[in-house]
N, C-alpha and C. Protein backbone atom coordinates (compact mmCIF):
# COMPACT_ATOMS: atom_id res chain seq x y z
N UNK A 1 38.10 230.40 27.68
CA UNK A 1 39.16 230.42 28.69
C UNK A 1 38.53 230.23 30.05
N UNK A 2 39.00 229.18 30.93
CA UNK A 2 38.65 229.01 32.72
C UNK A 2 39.50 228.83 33.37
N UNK A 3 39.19 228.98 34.30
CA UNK A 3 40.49 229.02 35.45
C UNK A 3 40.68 227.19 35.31
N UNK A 4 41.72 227.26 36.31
CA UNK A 4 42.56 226.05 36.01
C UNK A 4 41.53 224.79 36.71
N UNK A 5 41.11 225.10 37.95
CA UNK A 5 40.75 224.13 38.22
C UNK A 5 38.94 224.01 37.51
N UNK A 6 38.37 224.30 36.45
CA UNK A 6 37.33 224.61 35.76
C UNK A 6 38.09 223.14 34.62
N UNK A 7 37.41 222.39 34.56
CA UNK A 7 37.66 221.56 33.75
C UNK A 7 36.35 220.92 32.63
N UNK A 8 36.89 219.44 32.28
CA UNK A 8 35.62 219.31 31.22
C UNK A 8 34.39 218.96 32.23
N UNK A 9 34.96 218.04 33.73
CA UNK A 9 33.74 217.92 34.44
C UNK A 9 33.12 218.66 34.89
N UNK A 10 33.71 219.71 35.07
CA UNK A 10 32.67 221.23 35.86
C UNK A 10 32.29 221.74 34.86
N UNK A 11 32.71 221.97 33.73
CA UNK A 11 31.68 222.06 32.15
C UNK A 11 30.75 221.03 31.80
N UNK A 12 30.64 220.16 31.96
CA UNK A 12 29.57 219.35 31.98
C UNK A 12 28.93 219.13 33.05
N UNK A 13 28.82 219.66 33.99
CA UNK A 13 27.88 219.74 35.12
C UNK A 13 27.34 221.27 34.65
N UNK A 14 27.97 222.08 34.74
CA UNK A 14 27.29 223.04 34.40
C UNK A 14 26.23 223.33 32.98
N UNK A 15 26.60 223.11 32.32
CA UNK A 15 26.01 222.63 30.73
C UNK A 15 24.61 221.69 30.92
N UNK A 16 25.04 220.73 32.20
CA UNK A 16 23.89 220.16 33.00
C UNK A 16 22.70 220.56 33.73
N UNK A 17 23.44 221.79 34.58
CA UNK A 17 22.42 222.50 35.44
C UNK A 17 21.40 223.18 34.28
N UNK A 18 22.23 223.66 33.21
CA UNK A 18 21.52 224.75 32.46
C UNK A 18 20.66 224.15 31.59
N UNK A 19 20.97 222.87 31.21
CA UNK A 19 19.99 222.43 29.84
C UNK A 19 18.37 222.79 30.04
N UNK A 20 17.88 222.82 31.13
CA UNK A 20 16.60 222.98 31.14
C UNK A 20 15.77 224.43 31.28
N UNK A 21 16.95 225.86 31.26
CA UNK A 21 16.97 226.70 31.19
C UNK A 21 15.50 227.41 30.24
N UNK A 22 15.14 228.44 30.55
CA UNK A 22 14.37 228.64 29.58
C UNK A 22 15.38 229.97 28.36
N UNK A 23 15.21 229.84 27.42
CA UNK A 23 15.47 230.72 26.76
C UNK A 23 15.35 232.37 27.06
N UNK A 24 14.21 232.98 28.25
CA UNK A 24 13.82 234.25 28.04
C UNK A 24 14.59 234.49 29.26
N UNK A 25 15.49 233.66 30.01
CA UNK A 25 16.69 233.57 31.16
C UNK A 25 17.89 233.93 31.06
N UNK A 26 18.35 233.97 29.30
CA UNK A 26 19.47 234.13 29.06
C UNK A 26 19.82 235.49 28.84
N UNK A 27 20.45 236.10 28.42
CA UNK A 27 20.90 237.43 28.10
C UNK A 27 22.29 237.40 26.98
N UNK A 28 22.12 238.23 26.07
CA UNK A 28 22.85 238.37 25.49
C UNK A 28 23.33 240.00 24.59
N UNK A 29 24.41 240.07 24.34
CA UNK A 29 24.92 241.62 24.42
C UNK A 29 26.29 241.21 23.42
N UNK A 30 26.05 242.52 22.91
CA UNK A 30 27.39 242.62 21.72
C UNK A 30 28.20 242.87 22.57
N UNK A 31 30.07 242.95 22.14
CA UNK A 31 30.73 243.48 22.93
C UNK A 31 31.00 244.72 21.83
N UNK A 32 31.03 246.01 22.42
CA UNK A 32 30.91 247.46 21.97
C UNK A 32 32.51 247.26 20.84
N UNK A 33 31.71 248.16 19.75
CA UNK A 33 33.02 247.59 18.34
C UNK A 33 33.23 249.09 18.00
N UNK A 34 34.66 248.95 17.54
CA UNK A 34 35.12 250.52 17.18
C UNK A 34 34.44 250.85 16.28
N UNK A 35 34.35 251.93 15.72
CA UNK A 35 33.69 252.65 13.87
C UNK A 35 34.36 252.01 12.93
N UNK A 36 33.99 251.39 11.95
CA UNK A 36 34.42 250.77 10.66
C UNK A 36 35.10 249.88 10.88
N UNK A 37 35.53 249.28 9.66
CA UNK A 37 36.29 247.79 9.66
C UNK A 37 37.68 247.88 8.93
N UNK A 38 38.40 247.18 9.32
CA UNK A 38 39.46 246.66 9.64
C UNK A 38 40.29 245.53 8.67
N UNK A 39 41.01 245.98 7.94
CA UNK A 39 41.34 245.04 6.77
C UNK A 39 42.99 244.45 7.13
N UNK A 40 42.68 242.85 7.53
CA UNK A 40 43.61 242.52 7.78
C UNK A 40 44.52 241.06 7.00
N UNK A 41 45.18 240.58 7.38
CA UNK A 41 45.71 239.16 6.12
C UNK A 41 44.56 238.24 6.38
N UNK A 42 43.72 238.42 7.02
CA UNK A 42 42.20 237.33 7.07
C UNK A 42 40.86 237.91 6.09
N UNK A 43 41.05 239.54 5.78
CA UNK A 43 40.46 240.24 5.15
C UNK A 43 39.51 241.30 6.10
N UNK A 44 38.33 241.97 5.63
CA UNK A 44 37.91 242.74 6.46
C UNK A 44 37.18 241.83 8.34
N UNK A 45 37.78 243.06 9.07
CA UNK A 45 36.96 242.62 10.46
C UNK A 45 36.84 243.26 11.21
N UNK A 46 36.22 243.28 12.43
CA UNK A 46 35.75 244.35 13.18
C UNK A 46 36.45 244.22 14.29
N UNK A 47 36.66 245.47 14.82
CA UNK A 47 38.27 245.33 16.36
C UNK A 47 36.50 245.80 17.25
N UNK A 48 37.03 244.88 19.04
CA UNK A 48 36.15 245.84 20.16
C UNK A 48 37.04 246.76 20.58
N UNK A 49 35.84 248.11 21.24
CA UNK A 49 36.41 249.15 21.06
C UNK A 49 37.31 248.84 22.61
N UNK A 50 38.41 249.54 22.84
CA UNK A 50 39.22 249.35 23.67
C UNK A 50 38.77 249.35 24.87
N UNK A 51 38.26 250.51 25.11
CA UNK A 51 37.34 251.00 26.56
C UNK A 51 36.56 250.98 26.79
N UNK A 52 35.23 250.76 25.77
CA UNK A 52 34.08 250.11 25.97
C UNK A 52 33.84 248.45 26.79
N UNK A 53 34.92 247.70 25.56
CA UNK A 53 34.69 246.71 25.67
C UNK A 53 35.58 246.05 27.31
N UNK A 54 36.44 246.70 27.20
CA UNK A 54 37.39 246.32 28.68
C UNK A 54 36.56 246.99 30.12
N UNK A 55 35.94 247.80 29.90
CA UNK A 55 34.88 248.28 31.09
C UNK A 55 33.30 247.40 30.91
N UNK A 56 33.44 246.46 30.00
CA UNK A 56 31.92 245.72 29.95
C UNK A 56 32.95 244.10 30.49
N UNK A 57 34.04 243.90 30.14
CA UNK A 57 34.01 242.62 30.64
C UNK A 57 34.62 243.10 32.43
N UNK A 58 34.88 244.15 32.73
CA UNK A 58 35.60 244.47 34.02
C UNK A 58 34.05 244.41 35.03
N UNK A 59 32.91 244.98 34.52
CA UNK A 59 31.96 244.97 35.11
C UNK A 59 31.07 243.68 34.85
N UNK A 60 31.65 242.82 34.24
CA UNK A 60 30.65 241.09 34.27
C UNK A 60 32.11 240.32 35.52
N UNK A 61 33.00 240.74 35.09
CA UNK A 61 34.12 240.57 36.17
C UNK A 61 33.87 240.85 37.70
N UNK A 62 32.99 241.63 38.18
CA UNK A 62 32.38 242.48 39.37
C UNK A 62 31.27 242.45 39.78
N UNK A 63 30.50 241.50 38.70
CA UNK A 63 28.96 241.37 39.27
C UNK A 63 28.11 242.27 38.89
N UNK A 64 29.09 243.72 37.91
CA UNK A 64 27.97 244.95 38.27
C UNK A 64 26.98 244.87 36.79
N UNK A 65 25.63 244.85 37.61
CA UNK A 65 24.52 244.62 36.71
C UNK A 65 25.13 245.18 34.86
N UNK A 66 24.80 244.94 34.16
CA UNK A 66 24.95 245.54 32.48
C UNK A 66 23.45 245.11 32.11
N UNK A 67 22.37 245.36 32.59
CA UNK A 67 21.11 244.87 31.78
C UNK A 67 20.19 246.27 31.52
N UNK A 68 20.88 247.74 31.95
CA UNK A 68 20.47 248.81 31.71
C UNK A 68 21.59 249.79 30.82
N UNK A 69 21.46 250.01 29.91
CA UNK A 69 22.44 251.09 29.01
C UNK A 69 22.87 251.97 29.85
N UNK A 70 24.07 252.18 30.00
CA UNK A 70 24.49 253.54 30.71
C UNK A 70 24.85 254.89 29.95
N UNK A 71 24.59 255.80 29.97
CA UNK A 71 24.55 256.76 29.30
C UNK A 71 25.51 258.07 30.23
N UNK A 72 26.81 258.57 29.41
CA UNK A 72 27.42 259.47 30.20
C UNK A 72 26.50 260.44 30.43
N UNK A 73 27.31 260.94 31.22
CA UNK A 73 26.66 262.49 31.77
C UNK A 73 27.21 263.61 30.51
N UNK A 74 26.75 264.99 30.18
CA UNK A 74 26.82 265.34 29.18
C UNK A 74 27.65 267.06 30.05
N UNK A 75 28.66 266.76 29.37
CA UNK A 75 29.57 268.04 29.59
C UNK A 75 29.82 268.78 28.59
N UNK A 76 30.48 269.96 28.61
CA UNK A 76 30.91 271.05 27.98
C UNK A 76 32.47 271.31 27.38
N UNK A 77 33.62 270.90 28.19
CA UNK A 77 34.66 270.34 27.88
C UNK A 77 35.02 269.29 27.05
N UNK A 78 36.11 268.99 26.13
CA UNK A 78 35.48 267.90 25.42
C UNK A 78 37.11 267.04 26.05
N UNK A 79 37.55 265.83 26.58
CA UNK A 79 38.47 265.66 26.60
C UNK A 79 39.93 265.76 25.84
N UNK A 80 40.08 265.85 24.98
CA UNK A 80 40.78 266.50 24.05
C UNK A 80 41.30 268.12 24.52
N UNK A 81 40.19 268.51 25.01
CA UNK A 81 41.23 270.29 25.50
C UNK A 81 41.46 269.68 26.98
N UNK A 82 41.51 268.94 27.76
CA UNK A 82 42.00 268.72 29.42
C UNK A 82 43.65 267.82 29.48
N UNK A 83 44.17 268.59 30.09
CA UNK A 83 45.79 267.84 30.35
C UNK A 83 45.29 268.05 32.26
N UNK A 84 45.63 266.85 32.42
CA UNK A 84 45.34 266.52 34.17
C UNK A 84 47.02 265.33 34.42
N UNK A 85 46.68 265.06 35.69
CA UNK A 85 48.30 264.22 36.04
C UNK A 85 47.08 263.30 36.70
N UNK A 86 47.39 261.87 36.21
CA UNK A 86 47.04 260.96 37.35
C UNK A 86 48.24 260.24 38.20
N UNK A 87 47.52 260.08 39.36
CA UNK A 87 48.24 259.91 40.58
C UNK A 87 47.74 258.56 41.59
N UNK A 88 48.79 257.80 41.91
CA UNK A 88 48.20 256.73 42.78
C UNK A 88 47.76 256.93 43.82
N UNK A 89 47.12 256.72 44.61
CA UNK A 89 46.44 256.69 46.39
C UNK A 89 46.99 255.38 46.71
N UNK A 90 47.35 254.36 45.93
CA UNK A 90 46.83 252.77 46.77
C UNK A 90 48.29 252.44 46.86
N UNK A 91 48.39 250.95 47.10
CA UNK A 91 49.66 250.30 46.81
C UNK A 91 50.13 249.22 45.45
N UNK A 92 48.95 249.61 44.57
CA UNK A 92 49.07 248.74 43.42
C UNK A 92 50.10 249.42 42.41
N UNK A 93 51.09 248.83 42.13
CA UNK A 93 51.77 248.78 41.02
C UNK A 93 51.47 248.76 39.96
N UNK A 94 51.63 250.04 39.39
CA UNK A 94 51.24 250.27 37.77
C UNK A 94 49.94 250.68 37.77
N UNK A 95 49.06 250.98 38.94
CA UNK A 95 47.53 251.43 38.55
C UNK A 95 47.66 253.25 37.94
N UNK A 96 48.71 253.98 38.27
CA UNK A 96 48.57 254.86 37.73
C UNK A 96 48.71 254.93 36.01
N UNK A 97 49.80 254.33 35.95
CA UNK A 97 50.18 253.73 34.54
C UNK A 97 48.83 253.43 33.42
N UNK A 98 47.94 251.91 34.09
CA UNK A 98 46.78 251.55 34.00
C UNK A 98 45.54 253.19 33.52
N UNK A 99 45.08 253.43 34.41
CA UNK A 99 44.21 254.39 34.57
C UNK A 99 44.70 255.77 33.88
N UNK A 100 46.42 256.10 33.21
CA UNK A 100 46.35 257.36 31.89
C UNK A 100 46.69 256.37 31.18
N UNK A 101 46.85 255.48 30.62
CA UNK A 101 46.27 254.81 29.78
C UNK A 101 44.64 254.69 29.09
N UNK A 102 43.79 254.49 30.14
CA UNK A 102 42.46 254.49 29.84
C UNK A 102 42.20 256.14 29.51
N UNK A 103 42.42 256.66 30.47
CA UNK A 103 42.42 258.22 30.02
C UNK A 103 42.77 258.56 28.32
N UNK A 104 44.02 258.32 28.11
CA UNK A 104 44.93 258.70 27.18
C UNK A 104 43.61 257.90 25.66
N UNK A 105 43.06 256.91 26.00
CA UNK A 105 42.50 256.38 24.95
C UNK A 105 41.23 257.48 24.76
N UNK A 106 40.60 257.45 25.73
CA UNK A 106 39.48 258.39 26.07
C UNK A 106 39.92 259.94 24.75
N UNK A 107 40.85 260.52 25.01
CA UNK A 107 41.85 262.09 24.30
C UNK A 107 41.98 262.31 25.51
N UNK A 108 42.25 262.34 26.34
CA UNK A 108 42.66 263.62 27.64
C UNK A 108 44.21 263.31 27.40
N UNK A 109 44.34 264.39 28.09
CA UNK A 109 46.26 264.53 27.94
C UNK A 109 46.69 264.36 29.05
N UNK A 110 47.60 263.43 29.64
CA UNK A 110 48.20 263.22 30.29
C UNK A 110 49.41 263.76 30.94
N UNK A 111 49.62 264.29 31.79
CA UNK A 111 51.20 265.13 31.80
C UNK A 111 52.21 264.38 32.82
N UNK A 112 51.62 263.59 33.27
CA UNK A 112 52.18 262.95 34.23
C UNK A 112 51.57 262.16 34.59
N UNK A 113 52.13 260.96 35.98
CA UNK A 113 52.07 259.82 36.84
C UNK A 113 53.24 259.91 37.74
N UNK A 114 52.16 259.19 38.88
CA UNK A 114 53.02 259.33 40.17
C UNK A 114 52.36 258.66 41.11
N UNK A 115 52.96 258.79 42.38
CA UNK A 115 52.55 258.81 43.75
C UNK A 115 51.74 259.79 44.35
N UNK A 116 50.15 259.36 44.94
CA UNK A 116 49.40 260.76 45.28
C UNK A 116 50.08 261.12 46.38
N UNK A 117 49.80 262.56 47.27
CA UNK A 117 50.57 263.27 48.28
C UNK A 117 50.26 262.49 49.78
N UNK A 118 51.30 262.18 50.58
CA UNK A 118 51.06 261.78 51.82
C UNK A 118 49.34 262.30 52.15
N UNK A 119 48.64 261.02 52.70
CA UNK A 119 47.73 261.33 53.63
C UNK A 119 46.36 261.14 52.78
N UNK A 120 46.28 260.69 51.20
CA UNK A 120 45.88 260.63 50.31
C UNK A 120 44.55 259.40 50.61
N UNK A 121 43.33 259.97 50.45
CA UNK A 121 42.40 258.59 50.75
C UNK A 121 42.24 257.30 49.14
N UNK A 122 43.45 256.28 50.17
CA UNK A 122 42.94 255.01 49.06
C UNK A 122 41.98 254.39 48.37
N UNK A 123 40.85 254.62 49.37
CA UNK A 123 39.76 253.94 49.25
C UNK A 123 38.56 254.65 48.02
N UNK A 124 39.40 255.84 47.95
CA UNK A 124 38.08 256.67 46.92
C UNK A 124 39.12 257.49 45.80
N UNK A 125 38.47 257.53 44.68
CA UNK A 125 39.11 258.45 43.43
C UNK A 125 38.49 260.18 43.83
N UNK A 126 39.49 260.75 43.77
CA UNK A 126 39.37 262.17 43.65
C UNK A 126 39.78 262.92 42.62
N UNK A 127 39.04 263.47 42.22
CA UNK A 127 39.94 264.76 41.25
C UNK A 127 39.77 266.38 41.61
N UNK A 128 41.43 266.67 41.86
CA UNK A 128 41.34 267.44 42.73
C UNK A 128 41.51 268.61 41.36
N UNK A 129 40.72 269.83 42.26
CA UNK A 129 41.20 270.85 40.64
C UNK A 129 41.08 272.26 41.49
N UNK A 130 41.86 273.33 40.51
CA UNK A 130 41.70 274.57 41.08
C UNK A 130 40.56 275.49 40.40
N UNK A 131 40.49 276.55 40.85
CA UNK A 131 39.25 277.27 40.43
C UNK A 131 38.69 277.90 39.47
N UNK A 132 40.13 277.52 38.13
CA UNK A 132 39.43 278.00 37.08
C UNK A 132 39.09 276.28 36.17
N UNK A 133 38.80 275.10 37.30
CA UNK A 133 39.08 274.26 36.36
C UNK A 133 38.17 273.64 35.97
N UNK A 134 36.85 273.81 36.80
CA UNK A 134 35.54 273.48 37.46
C UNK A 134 35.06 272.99 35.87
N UNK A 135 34.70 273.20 34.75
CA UNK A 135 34.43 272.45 33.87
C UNK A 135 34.76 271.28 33.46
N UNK A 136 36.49 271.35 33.18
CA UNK A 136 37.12 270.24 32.50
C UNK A 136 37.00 269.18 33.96
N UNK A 137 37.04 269.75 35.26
CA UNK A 137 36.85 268.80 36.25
C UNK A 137 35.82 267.99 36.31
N UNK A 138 34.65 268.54 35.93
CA UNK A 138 33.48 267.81 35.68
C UNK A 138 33.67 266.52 34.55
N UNK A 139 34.26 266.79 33.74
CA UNK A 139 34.21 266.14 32.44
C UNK A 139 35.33 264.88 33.26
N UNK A 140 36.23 264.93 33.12
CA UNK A 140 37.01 264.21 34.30
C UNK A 140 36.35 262.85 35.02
N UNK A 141 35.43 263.72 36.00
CA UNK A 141 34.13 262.87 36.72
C UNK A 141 33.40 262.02 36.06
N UNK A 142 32.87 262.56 34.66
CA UNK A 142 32.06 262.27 33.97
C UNK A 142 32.67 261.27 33.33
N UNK A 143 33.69 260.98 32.97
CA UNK A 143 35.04 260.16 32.55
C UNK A 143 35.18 258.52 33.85
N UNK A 144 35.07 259.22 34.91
CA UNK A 144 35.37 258.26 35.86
C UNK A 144 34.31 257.89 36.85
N UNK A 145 33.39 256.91 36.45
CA UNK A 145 31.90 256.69 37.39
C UNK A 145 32.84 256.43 38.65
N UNK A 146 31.88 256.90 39.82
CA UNK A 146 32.42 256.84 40.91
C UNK A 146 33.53 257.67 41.98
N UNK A 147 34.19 258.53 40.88
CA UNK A 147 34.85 259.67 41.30
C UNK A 147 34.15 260.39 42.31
N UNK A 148 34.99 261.22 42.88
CA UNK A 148 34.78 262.49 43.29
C UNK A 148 34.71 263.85 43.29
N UNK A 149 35.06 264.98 43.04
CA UNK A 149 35.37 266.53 42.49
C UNK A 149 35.35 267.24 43.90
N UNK A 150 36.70 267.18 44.41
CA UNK A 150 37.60 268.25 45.60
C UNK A 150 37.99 269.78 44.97
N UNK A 151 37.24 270.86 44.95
CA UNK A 151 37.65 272.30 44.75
C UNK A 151 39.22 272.41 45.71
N UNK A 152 40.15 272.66 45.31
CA UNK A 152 41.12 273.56 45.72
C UNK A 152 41.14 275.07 45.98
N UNK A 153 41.33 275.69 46.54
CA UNK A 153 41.47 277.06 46.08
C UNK A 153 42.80 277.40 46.13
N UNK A 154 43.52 276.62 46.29
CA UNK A 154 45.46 277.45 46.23
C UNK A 154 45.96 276.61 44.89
N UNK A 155 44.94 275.69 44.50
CA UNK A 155 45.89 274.60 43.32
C UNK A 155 45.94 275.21 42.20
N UNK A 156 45.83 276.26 41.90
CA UNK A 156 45.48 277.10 40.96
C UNK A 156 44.81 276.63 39.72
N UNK A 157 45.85 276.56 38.66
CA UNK A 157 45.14 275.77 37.39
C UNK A 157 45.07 274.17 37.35
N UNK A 158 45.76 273.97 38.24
CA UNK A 158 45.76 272.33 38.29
C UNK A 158 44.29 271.53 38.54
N UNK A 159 44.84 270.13 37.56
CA UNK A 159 43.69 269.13 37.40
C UNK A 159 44.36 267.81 37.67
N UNK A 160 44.04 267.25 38.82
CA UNK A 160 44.46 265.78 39.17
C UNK A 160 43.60 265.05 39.50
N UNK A 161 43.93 263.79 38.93
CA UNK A 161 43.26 262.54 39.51
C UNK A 161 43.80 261.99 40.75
N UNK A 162 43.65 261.68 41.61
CA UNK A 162 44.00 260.82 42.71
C UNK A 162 43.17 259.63 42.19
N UNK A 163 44.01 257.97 42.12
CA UNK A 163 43.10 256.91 42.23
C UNK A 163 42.82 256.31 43.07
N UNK A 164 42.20 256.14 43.65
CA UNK A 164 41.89 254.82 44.71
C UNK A 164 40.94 253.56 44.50
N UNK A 165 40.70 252.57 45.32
CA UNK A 165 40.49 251.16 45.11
C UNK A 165 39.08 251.30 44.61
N UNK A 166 38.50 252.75 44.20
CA UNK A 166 36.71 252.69 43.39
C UNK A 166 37.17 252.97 42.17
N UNK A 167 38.29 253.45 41.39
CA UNK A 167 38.78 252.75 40.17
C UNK A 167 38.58 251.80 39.51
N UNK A 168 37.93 251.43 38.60
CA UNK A 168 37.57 250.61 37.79
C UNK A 168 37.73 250.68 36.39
N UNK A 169 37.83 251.57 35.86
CA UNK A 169 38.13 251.88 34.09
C UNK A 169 37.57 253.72 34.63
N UNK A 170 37.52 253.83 33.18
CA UNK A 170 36.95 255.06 32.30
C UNK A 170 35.85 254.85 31.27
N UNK A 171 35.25 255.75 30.62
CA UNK A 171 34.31 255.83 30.10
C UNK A 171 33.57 256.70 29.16
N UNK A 172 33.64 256.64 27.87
CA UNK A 172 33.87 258.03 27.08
C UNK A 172 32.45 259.48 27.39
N UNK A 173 32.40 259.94 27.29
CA UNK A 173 31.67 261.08 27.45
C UNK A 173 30.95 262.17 26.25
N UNK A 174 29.92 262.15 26.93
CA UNK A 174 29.02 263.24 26.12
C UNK A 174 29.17 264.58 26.29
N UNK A 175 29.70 265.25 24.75
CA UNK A 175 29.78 266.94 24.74
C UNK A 175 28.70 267.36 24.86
N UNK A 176 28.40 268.76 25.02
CA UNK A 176 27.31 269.08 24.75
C UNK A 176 26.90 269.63 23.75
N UNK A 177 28.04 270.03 22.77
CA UNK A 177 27.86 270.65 21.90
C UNK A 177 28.37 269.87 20.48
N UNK A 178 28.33 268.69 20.68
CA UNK A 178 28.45 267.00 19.99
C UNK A 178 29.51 265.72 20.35
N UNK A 179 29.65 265.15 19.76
CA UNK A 179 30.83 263.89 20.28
C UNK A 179 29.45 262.50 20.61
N UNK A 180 30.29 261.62 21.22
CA UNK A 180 30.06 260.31 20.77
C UNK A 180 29.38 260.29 22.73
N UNK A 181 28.29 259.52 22.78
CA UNK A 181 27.47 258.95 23.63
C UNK A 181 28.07 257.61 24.67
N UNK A 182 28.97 257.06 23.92
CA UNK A 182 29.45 256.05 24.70
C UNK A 182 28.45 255.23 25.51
N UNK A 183 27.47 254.68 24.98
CA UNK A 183 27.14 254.17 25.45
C UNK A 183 26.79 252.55 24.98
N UNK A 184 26.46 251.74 25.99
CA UNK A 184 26.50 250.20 25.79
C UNK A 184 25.35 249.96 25.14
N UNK A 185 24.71 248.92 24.28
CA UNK A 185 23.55 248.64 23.78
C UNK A 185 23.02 247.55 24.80
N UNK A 186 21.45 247.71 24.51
CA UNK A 186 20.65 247.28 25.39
C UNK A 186 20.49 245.96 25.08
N UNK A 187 21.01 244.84 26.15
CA UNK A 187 20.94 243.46 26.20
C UNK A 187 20.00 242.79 25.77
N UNK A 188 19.79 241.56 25.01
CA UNK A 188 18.64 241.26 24.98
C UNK A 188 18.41 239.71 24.83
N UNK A 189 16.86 239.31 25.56
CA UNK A 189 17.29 238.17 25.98
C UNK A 189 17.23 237.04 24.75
N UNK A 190 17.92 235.61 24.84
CA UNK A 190 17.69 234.38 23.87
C UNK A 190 16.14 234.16 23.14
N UNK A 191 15.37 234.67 24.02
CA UNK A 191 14.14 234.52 23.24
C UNK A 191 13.51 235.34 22.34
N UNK A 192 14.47 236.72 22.70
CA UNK A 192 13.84 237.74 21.71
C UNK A 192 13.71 237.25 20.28
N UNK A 193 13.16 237.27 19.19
CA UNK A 193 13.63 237.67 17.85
C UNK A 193 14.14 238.89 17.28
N UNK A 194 15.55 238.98 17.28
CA UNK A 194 16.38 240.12 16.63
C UNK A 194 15.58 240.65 15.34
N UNK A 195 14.70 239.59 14.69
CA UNK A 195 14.68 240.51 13.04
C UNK A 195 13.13 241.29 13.32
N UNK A 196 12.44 241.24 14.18
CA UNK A 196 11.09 241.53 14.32
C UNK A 196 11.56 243.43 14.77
């Protein structure tokens, strides 16, 4: 798939520039696949995993390097026990929608979507929480590279996301006391030999 004005001549110029490429230049990377396979009227196959794989093409989408594994941060909460409300900061339509969605795939529970509160900074994700929430808030963070973690002290039990324009996806997370690593496999280049 290319944008419209990407045609066969700008594919063959490009195909051009590259022919003389060296092999140990290239890079190459699975796209992250759910657990087990998938039996469908074509027979067995493998699905990419939802949020892996949509936060690896969002970040080749952005420029942002993928040639180092990222590895969550390792919390204590496991998403599955956290119900939080995400909330918009910006003026994009449907990003709250968007972002408990990614959540919701992640297990966190969702209780809501909305509009964040007058005066709300667009430009940065917050999750605002009260003071008994300081764990599952972390995990949250740990959920959302680039976040922030705002202590309340009157919000009582509450756990919110505020999004703003450093939103980019989600990202599954490490328990500490087990669960899944979420993490990307390490790229490797055209020249490697895979079977060695």
């Amino acid at each position: 798939t290319t944008d419209k004005n990407f045609g066969f001549a700008q594919i063959k110029e490009l195909a051009t520039s590259l022919h003389s490429m060296s092999p140990a230049n290239i890079q190459l990377l699975t796209v992250p696949l759910k657990p087990g396979n998938f039996l469908t009227s074509a027979g067995d196959v493998v699905e990419w995993d939802p949020v892996k794989s949509r936060r690896l093409f969002r970040d080749l989408t952005n420029d942002v390097p993928i040639t180092k594994p990222r590895k969550a941060p390792k919390v204590t909460i496991p998403p599955g026990s956290i119900s939080l409300q995400v909330l918009n900061s910006t003026n994009r339509n449907g990003f709250a929608a968007t972002a408990a969605s990614d959540l919701t795939q992640l297990g966190f529970h969702v209780t809501g979507t909305g509009n964040s509160p007058k005066g709300a900074n667009p430009n940065a994700t917050v999750i605002r929480y009260g003071p008994g929430r300081a764990d599952s808030a972390r995990t949250v963070a740990a959920a959302i590279p680039g976040s922030t973690l705002r202590l309340d002290q009157s919000f009582g039990n509450g756990l919110q996301v505020q999004l703003g324009t450093t939103y980019h996806g989600a990202r599954q997370v490490h328990v500490a006391s087990g669960g899944q690593s979420g993490t990307l496999g390490s790229p490797r280049t055209a020249a490697q030999d895979i079977c060695t």
